[in-house]
N, C-alpha and C. Protein backbone atom coordinates (compact mmCIF):
# COMPACT_ATOMS: atom_id res chain seq x y z
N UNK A 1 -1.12 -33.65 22.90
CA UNK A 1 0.03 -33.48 22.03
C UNK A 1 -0.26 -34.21 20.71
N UNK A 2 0.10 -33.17 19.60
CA UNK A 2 -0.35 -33.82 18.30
C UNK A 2 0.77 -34.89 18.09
N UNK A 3 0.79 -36.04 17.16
CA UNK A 3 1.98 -36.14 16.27
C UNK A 3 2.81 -35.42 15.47
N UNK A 4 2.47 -34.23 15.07
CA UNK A 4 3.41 -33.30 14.69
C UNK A 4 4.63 -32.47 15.92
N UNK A 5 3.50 -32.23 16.92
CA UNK A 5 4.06 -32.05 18.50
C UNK A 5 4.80 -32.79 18.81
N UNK A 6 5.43 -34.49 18.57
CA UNK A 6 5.74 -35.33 19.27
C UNK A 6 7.13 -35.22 18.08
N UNK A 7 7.06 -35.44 16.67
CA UNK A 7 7.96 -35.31 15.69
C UNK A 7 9.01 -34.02 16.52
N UNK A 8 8.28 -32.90 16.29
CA UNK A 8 8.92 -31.77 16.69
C UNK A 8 9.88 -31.88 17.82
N UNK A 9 9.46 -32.27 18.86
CA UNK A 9 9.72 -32.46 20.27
C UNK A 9 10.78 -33.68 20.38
N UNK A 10 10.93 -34.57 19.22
CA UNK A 10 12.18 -35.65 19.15
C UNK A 10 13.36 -35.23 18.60
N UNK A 11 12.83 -34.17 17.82
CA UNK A 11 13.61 -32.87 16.54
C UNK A 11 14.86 -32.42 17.69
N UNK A 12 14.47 -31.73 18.34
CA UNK A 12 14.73 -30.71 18.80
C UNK A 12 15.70 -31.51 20.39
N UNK A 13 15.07 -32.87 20.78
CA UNK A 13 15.81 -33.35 21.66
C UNK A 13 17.03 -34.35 21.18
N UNK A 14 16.58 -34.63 20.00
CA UNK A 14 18.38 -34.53 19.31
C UNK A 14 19.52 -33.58 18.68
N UNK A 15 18.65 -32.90 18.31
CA UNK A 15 19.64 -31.61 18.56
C UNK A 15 19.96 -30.98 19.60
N UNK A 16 19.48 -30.79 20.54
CA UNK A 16 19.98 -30.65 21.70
C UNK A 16 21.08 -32.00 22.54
N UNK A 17 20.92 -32.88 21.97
CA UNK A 17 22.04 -34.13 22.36
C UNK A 17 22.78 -33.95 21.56
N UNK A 18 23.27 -33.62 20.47
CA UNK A 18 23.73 -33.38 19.63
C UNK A 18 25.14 -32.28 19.87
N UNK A 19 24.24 -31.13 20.23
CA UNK A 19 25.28 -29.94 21.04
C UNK A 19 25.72 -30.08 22.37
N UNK A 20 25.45 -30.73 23.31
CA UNK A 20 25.83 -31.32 24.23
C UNK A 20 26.97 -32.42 24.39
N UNK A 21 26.73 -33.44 23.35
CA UNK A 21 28.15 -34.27 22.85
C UNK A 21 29.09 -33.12 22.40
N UNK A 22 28.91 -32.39 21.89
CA UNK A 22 29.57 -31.66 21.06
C UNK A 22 30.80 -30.72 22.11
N UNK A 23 29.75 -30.17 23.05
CA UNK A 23 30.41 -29.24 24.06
C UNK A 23 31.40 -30.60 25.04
N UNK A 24 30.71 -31.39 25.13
CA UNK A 24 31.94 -32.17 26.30
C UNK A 24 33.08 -32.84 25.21
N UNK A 25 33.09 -33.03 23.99
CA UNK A 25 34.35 -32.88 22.92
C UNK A 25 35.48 -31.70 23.19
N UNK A 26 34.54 -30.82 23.86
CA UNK A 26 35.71 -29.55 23.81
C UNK A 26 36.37 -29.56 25.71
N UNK A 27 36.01 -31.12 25.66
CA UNK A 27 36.47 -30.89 27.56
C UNK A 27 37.88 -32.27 27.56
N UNK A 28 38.50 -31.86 28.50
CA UNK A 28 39.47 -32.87 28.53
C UNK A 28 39.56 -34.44 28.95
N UNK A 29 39.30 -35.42 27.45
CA UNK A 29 38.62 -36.22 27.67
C UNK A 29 39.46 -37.65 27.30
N UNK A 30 39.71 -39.10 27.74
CA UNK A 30 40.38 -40.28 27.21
C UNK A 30 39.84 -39.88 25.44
N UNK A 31 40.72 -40.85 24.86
CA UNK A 31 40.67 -41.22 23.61
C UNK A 31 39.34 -42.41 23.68
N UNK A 32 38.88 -43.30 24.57
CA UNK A 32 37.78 -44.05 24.65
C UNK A 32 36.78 -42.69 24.30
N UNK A 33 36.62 -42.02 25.60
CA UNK A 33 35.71 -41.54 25.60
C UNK A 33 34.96 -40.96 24.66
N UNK A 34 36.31 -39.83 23.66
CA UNK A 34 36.22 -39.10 22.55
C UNK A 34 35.21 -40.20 21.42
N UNK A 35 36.06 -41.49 21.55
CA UNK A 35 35.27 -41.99 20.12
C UNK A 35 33.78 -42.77 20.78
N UNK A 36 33.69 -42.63 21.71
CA UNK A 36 31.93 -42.77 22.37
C UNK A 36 30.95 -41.40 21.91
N UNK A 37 31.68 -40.57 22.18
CA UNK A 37 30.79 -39.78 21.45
C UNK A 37 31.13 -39.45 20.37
N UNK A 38 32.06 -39.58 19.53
CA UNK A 38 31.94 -39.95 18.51
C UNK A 38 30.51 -40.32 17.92
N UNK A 39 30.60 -41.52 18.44
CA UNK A 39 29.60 -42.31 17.93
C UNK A 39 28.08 -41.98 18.44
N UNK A 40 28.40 -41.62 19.62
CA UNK A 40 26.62 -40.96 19.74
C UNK A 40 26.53 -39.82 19.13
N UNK A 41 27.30 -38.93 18.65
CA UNK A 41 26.96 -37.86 18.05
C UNK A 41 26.60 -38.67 16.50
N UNK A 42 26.78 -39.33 15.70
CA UNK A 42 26.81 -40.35 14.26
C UNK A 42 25.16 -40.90 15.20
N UNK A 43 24.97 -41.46 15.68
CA UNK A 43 23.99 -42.03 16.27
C UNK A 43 22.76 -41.00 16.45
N UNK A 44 22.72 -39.63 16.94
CA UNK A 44 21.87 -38.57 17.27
C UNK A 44 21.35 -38.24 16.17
N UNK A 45 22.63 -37.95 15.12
CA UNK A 45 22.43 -37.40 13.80
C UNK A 45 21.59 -38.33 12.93
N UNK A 46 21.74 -39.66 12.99
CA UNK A 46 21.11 -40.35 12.10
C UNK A 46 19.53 -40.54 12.14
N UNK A 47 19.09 -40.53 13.86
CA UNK A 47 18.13 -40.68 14.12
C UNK A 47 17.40 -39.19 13.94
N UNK A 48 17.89 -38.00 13.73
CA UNK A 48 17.60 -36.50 13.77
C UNK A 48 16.95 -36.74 12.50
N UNK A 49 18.29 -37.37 11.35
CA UNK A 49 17.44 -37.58 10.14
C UNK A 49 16.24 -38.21 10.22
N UNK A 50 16.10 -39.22 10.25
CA UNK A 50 14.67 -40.53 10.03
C UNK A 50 13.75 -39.00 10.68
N UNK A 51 13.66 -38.31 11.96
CA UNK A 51 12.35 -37.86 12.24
C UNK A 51 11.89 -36.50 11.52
N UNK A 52 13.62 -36.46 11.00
CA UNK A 52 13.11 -35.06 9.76
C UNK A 52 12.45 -35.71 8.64
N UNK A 53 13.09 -36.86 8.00
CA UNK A 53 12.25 -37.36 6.67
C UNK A 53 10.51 -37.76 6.98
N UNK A 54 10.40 -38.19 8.51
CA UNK A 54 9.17 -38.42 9.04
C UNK A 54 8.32 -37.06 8.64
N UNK A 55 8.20 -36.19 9.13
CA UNK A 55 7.67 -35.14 9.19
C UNK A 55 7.17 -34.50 7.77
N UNK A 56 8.90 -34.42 7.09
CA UNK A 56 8.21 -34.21 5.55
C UNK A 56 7.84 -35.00 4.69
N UNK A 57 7.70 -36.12 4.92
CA UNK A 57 6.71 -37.18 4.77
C UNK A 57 5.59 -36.88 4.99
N UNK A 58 5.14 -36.33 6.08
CA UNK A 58 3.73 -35.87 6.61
C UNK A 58 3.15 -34.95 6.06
N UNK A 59 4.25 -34.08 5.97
CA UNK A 59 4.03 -32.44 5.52
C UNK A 59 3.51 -32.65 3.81
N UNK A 60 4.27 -33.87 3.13
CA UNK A 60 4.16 -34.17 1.59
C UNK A 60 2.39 -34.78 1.71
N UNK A 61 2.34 -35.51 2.28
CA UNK A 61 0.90 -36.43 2.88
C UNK A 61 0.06 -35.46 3.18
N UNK A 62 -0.07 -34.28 3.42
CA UNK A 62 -1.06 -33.87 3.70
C UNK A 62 -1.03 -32.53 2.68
N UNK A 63 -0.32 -32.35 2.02
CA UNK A 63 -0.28 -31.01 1.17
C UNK A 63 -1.41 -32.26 0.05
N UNK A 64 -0.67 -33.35 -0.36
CA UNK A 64 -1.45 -34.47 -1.47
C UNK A 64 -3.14 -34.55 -0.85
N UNK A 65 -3.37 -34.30 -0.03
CA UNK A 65 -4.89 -34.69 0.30
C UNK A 65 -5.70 -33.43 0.63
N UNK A 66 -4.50 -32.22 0.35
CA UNK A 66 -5.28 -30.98 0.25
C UNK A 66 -5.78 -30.72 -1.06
N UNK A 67 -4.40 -31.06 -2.11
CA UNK A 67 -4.78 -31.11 -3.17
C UNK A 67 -6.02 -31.87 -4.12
N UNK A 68 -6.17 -32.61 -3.20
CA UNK A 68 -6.94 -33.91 -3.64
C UNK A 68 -8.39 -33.43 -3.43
N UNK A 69 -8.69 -32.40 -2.88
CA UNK A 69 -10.04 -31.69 -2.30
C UNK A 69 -10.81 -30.61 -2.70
């Protein structure tokens, strides 16, 4: 598994946590509970970001050392 494989594969398992918080929001739930996921959904999302900026970070990093050639 590349590091691009591994980026991808963290991508995709927060978005998938992501829609999953999402679907048990639509289930009959305490007011605790609601703002727990709340917060893991704010929590999924943030970390979704960092491994998207990771990537095109990478993607920027390696277009620069194509250019560079």
């Amino acid at each position: 598994m590349t590091m691009h494989d591994l980026h991808t594969a963290m991508i995709i398992s927060h978005q998938n946590n992501i829609r999953r918080y999402g679907r048990l929001l639509a289930t009959n739930l305490t007011e605790l509970e609601r703002k727990y996921l709340h917060k893991r959904i704010a929590e999924e999302q943030a970390e979704l970001e960092r491994w998207a900026m990771t990537v095109q970070d990478q993607s920027d990093e390696a277009a620069r050392v194509d250019c560079a050639q």
